[in-house]
PDB file of N, CA and C in Angstrom:
ATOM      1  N   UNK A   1      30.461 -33.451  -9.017  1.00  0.00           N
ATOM      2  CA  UNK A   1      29.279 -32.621  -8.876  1.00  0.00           C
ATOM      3  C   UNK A   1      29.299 -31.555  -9.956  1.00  0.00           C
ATOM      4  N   UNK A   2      28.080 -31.443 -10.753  1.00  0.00           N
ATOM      5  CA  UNK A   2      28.220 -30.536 -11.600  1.00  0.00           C
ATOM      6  C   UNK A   2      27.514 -28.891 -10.896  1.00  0.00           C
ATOM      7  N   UNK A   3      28.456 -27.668 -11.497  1.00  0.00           N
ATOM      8  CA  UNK A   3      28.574 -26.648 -10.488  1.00  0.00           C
ATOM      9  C   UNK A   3      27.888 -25.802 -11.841  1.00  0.00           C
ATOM     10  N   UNK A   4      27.691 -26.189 -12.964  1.00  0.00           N
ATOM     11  CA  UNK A   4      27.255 -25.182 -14.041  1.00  0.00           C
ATOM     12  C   UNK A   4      26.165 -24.152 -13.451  1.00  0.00           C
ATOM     13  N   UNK A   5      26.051 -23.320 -14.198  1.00  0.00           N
ATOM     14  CA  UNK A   5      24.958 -22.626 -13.488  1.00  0.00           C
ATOM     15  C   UNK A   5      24.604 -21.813 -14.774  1.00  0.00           C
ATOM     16  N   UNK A   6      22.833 -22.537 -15.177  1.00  0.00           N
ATOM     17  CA  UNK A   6      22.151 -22.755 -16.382  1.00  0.00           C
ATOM     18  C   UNK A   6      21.063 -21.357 -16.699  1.00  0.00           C
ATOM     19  N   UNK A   7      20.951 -21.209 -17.708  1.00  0.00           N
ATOM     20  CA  UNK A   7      19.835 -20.352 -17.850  1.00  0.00           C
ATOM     21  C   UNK A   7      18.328 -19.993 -16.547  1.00  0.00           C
ATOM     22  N   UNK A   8      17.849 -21.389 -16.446  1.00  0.00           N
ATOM     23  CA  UNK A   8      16.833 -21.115 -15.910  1.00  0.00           C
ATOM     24  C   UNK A   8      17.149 -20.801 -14.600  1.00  0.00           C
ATOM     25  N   UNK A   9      18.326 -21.160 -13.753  1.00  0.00           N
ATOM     26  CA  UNK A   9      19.122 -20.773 -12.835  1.00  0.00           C
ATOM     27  C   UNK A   9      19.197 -19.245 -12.267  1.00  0.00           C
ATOM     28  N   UNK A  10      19.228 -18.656 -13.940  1.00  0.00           N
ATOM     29  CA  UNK A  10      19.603 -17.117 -13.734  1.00  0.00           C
ATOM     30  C   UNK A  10      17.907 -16.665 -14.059  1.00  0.00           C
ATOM     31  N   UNK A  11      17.569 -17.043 -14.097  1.00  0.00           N
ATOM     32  CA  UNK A  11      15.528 -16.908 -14.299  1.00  0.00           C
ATOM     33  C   UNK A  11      15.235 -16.911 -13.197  1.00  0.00           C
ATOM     34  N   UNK A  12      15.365 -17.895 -12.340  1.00  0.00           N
ATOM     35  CA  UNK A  12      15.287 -17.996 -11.085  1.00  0.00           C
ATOM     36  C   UNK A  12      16.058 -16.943  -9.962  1.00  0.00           C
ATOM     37  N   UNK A  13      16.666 -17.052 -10.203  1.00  0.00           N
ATOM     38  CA  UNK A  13      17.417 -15.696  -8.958  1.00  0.00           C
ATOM     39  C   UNK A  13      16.935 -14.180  -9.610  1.00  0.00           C
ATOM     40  N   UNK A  14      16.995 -14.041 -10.676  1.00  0.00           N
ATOM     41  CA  UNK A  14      16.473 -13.053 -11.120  1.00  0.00           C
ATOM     42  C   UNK A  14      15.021 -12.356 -10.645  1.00  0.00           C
ATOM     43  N   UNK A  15      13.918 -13.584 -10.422  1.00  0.00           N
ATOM     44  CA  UNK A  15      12.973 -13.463 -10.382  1.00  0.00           C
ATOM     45  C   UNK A  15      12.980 -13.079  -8.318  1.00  0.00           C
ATOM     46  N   UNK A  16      13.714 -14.299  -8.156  1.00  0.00           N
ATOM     47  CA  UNK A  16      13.513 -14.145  -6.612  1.00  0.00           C
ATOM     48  C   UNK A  16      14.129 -12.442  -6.075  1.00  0.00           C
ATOM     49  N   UNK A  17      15.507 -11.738  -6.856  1.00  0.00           N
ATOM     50  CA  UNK A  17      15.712 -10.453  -6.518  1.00  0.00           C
ATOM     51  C   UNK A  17      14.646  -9.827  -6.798  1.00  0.00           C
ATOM     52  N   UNK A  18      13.596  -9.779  -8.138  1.00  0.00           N
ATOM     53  CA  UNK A  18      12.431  -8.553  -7.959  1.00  0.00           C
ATOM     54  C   UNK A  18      11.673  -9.280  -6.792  1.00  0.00           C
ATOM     55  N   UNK A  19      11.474 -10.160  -6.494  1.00  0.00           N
ATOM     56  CA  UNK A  19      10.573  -9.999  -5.447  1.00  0.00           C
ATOM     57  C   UNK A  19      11.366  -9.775  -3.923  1.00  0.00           C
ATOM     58  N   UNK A  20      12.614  -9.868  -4.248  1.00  0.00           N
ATOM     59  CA  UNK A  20      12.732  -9.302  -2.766  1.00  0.00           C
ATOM     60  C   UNK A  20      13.003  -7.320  -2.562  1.00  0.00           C
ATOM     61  N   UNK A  21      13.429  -7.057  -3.611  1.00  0.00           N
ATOM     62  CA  UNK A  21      13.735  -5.793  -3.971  1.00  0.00           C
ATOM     63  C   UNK A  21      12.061  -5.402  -3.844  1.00  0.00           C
ATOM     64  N   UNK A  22      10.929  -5.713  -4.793  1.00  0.00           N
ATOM     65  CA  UNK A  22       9.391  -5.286  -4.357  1.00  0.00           C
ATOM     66  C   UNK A  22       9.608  -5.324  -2.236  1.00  0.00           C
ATOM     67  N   UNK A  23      10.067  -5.892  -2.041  1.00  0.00           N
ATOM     68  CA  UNK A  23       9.346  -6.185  -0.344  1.00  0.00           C
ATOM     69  C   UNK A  23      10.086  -4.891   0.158  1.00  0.00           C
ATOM     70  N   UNK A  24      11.543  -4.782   0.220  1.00  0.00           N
ATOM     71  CA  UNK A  24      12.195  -3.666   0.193  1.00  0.00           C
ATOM     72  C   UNK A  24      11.467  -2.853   0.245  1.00  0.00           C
ATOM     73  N   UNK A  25      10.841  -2.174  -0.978  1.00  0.00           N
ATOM     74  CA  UNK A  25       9.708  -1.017  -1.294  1.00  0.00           C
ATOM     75  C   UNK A  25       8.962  -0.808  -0.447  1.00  0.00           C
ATOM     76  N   UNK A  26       8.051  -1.930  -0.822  1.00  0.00           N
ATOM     77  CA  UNK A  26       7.021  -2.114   0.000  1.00  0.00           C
ATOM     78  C   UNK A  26       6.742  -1.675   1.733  1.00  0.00           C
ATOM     79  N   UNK A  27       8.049  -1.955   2.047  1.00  0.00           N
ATOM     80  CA  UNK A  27       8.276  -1.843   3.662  1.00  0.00           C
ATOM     81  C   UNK A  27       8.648  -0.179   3.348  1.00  0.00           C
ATOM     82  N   UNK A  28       9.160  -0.084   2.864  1.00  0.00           N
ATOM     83  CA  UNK A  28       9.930   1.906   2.915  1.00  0.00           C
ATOM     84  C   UNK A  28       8.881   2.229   2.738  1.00  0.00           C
ATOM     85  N   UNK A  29       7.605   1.725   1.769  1.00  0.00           N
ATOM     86  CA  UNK A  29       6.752   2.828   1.576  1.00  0.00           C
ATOM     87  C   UNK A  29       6.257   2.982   2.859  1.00  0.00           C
ATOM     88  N   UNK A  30       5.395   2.248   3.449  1.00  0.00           N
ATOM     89  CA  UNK A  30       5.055   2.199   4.837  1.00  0.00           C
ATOM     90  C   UNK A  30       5.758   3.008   6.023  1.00  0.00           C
ATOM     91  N   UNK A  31       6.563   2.865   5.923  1.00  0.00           N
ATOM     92  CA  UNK A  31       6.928   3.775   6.778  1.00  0.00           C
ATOM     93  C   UNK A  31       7.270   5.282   6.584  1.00  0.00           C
ATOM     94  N   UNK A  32       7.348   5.629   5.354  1.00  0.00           N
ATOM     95  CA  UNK A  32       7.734   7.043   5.141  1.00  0.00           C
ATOM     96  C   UNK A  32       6.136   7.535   4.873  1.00  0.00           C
ATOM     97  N   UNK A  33       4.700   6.412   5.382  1.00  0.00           N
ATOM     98  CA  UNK A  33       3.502   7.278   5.213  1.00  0.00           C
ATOM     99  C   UNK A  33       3.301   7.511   6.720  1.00  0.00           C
ATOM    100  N   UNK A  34       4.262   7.964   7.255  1.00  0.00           N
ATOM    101  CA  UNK A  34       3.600   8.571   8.557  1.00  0.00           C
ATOM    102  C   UNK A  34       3.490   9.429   9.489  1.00  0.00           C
ATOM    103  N   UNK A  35       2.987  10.334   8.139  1.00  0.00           N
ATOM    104  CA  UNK A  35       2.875  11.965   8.611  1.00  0.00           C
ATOM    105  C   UNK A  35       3.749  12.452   9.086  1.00  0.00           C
ATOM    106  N   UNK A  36       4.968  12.747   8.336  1.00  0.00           N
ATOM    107  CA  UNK A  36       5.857  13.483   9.316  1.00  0.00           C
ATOM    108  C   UNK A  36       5.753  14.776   9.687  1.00  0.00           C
ATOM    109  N   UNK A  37       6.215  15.421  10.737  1.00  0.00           N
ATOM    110  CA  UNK A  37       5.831  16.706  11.165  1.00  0.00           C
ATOM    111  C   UNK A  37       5.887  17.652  10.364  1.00  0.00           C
ATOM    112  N   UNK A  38       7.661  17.499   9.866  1.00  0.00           N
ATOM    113  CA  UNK A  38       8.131  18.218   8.969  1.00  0.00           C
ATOM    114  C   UNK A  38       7.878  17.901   7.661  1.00  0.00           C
ATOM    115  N   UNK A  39       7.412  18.978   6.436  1.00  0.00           N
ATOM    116  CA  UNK A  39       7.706  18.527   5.052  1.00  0.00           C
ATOM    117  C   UNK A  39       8.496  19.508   4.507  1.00  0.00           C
ATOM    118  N   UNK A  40       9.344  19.023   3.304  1.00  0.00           N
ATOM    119  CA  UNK A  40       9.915  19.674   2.604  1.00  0.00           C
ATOM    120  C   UNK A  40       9.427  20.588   1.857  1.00  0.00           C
ATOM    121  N   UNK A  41       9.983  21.571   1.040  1.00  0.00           N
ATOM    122  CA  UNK A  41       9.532  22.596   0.804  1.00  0.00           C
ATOM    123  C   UNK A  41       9.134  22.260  -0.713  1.00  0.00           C
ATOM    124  N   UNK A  42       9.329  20.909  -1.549  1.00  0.00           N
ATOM    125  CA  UNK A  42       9.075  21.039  -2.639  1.00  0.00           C
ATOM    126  C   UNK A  42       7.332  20.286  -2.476  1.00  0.00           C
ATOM    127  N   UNK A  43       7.173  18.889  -1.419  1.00  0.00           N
ATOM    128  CA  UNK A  43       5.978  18.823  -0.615  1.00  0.00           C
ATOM    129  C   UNK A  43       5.201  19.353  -0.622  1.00  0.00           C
ATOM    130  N   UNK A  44       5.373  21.187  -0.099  1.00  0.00           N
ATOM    131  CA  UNK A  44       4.596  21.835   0.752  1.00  0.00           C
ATOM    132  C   UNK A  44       4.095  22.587  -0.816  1.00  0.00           C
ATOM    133  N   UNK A  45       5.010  22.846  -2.095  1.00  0.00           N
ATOM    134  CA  UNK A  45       4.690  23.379  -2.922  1.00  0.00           C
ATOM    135  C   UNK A  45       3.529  22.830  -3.518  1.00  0.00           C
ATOM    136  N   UNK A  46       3.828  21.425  -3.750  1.00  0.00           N
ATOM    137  CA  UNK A  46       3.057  20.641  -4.386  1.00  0.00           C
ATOM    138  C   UNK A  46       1.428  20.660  -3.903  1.00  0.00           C
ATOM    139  N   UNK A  47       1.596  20.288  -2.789  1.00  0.00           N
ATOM    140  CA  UNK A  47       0.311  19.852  -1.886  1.00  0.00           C
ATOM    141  C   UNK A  47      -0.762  21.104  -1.992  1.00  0.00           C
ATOM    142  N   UNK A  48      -0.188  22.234  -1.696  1.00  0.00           N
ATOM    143  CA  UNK A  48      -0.574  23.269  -1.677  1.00  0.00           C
ATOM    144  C   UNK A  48      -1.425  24.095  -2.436  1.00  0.00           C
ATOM    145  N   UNK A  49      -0.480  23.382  -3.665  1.00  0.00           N
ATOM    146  CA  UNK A  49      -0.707  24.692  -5.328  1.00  0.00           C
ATOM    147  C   UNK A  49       0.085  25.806  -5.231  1.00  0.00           C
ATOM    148  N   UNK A  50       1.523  25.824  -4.566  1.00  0.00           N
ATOM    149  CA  UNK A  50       1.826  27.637  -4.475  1.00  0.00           C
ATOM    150  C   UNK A  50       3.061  27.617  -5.185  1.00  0.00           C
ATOM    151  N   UNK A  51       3.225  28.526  -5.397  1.00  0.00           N
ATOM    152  CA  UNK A  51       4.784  29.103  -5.762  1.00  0.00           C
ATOM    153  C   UNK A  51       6.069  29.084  -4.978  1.00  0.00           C
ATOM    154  N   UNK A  52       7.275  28.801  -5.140  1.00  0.00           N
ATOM    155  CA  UNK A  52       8.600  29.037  -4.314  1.00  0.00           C
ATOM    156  C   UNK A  52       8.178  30.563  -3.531  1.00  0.00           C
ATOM    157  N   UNK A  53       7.814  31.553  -4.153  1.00  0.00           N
ATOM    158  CA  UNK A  53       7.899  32.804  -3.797  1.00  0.00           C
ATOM    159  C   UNK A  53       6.511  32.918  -2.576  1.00  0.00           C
ATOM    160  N   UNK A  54       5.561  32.720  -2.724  1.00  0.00           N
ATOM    161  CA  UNK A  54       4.448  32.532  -1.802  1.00  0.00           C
ATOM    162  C   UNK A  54       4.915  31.279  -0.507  1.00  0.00           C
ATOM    163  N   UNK A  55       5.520  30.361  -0.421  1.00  0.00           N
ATOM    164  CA  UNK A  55       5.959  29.540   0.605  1.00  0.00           C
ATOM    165  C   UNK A  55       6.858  30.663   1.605  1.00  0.00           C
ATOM    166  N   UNK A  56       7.629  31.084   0.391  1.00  0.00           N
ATOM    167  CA  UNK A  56       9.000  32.231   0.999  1.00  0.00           C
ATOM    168  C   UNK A  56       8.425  33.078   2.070  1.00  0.00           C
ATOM    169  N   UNK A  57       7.571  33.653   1.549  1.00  0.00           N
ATOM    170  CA  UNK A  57       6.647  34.698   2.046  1.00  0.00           C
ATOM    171  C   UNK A  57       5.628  34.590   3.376  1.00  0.00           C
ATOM    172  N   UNK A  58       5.501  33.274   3.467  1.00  0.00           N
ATOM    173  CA  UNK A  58       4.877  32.935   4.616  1.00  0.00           C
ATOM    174  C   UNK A  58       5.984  32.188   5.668  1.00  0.00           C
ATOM    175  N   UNK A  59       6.907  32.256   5.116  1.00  0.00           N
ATOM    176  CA  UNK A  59       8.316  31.864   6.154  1.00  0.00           C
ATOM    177  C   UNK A  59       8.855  33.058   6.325  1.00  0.00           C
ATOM    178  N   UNK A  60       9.005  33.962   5.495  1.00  0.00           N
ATOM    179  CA  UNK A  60       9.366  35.292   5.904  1.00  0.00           C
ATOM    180  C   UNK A  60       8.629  36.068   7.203  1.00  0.00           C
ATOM    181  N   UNK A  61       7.328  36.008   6.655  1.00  0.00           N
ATOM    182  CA  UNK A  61       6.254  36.864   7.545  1.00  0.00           C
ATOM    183  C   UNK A  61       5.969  36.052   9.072  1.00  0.00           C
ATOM    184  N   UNK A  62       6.615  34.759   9.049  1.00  0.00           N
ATOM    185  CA  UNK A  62       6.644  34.097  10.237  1.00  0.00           C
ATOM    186  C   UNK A  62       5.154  33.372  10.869  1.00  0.00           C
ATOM    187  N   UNK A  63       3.952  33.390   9.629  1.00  0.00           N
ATOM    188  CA  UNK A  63       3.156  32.286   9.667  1.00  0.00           C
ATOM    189  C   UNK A  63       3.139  30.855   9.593  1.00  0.00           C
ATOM    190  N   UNK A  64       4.222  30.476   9.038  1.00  0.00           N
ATOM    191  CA  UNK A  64       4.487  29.373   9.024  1.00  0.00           C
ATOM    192  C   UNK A  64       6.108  29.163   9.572  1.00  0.00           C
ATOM    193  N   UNK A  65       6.274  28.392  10.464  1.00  0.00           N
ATOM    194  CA  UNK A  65       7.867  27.372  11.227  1.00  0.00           C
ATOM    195  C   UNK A  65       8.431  26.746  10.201  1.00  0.00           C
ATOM    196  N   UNK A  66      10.085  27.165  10.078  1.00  0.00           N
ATOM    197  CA  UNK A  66      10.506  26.292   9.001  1.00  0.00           C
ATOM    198  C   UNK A  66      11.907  25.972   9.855  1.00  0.00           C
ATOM    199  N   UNK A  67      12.309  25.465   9.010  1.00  0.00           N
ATOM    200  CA  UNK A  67      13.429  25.671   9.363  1.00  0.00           C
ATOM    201  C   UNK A  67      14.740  24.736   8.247  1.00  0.00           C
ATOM    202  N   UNK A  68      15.975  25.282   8.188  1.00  0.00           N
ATOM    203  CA  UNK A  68      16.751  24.829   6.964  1.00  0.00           C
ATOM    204  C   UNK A  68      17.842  23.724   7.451  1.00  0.00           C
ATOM    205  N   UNK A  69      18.071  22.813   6.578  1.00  0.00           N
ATOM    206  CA  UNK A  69      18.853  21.687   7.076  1.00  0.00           C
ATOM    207  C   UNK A  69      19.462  21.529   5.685  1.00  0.00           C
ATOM    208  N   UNK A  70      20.947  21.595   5.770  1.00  0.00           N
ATOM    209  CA  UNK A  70      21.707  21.184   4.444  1.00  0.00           C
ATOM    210  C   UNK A  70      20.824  22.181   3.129  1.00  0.00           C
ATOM    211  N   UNK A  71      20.722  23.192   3.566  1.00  0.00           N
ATOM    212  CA  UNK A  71      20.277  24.199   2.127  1.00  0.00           C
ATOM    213  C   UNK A  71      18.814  23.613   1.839  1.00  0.00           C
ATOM    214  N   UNK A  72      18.026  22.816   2.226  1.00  0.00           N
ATOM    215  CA  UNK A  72      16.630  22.678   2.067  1.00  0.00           C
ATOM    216  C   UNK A  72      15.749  23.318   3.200  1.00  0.00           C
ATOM    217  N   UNK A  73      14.841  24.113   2.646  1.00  0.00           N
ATOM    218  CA  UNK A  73      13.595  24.046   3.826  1.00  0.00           C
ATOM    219  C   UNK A  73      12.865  23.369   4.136  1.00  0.00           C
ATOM    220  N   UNK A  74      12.469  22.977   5.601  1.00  0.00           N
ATOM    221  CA  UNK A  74      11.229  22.226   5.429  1.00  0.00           C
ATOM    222  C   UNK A  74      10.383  22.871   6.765  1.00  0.00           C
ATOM    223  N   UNK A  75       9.062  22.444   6.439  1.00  0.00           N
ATOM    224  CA  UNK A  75       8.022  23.855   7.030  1.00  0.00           C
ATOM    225  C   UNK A  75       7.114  22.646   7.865  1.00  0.00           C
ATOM    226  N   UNK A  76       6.455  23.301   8.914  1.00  0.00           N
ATOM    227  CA  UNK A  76       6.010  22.538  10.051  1.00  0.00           C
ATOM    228  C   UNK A  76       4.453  22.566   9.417  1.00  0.00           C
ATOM    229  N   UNK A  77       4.362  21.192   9.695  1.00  0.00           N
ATOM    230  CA  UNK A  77       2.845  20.226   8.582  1.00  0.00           C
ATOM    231  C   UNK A  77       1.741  20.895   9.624  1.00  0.00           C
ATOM    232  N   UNK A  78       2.121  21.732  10.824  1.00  0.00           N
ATOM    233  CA  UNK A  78       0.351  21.808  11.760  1.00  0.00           C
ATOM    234  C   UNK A  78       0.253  23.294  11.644  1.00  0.00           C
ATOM    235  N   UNK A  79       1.287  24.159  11.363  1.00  0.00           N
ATOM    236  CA  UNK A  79       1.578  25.897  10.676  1.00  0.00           C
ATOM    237  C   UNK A  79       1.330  25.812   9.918  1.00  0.00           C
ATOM    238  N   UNK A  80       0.966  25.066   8.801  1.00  0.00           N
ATOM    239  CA  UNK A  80       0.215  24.631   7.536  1.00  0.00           C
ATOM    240  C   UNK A  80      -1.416  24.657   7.171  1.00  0.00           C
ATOM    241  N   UNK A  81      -1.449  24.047   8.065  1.00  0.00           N
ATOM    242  CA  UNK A  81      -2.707  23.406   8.670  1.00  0.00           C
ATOM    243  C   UNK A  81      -3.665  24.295   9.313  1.00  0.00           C
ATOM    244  N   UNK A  82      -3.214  25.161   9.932  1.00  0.00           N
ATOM    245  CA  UNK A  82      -3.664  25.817  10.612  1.00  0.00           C
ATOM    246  C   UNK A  82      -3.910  27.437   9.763  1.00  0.00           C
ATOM    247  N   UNK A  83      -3.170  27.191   8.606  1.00  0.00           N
ATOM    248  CA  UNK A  83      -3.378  28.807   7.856  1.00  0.00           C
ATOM    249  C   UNK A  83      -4.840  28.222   7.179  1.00  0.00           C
ATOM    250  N   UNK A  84      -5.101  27.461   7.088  1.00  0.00           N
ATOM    251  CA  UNK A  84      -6.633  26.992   6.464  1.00  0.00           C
ATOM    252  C   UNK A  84      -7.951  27.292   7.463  1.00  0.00           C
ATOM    253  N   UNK A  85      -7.686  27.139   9.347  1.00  0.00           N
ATOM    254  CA  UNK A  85      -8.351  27.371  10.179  1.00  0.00           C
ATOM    255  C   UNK A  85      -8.380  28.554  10.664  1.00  0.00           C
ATOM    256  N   UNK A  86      -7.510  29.612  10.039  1.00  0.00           N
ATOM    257  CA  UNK A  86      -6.936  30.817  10.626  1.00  0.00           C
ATOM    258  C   UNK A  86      -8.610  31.440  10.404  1.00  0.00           C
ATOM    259  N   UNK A  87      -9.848  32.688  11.671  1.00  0.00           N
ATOM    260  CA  UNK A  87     -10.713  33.096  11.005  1.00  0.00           C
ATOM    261  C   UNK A  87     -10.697  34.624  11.128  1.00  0.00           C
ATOM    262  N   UNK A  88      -9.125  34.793  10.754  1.00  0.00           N
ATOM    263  CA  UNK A  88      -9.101  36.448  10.597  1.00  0.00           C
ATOM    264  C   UNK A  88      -9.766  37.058   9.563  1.00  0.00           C
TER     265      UNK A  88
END
């Protein structure tokens, strides 16, 4: 039995890992779209438009719930949400 293992061989597995590595993805993306409560603080920067120092400031002043895990913040997505509905 010949056991060689030929060019198009390695074309072939090659091809079949991106497509299983794409499905991989594919599935993580899905699930990390689903709204989590919590976002991180670089998230909350982004989404926002604000500064490190303006996030700070509304975690300081206690408008917004955060809370720190392993040296990251991450700030509660409906204390967020709700500084947009605020009609002080």
């Amino acid at each position: 039995m010949d056991d060689n293992i030929t060019k198009d061989d390695l074309r072939q597995f090659g091809v079949f890992l991106v497509e299983q590595f794409k499905q991989i993805i594919d599935n993580n993306k899905e699930e990390n779209s689903l709204n989590p409560e919590w976002l991180k603080s670089r998230i909350v920067k982004k989404l926002m438009d604000m500064s490190a120092a303006s996030l700070q400031n509304l975690r300081i002043s206690g408008k917004v719930r955060s809370k720190k895990v392993l040296g990251s913040y991450y700030y509660n997505k409906s204390d967020l949400m709700n500084l947009f509905n605020d009609k002080n």
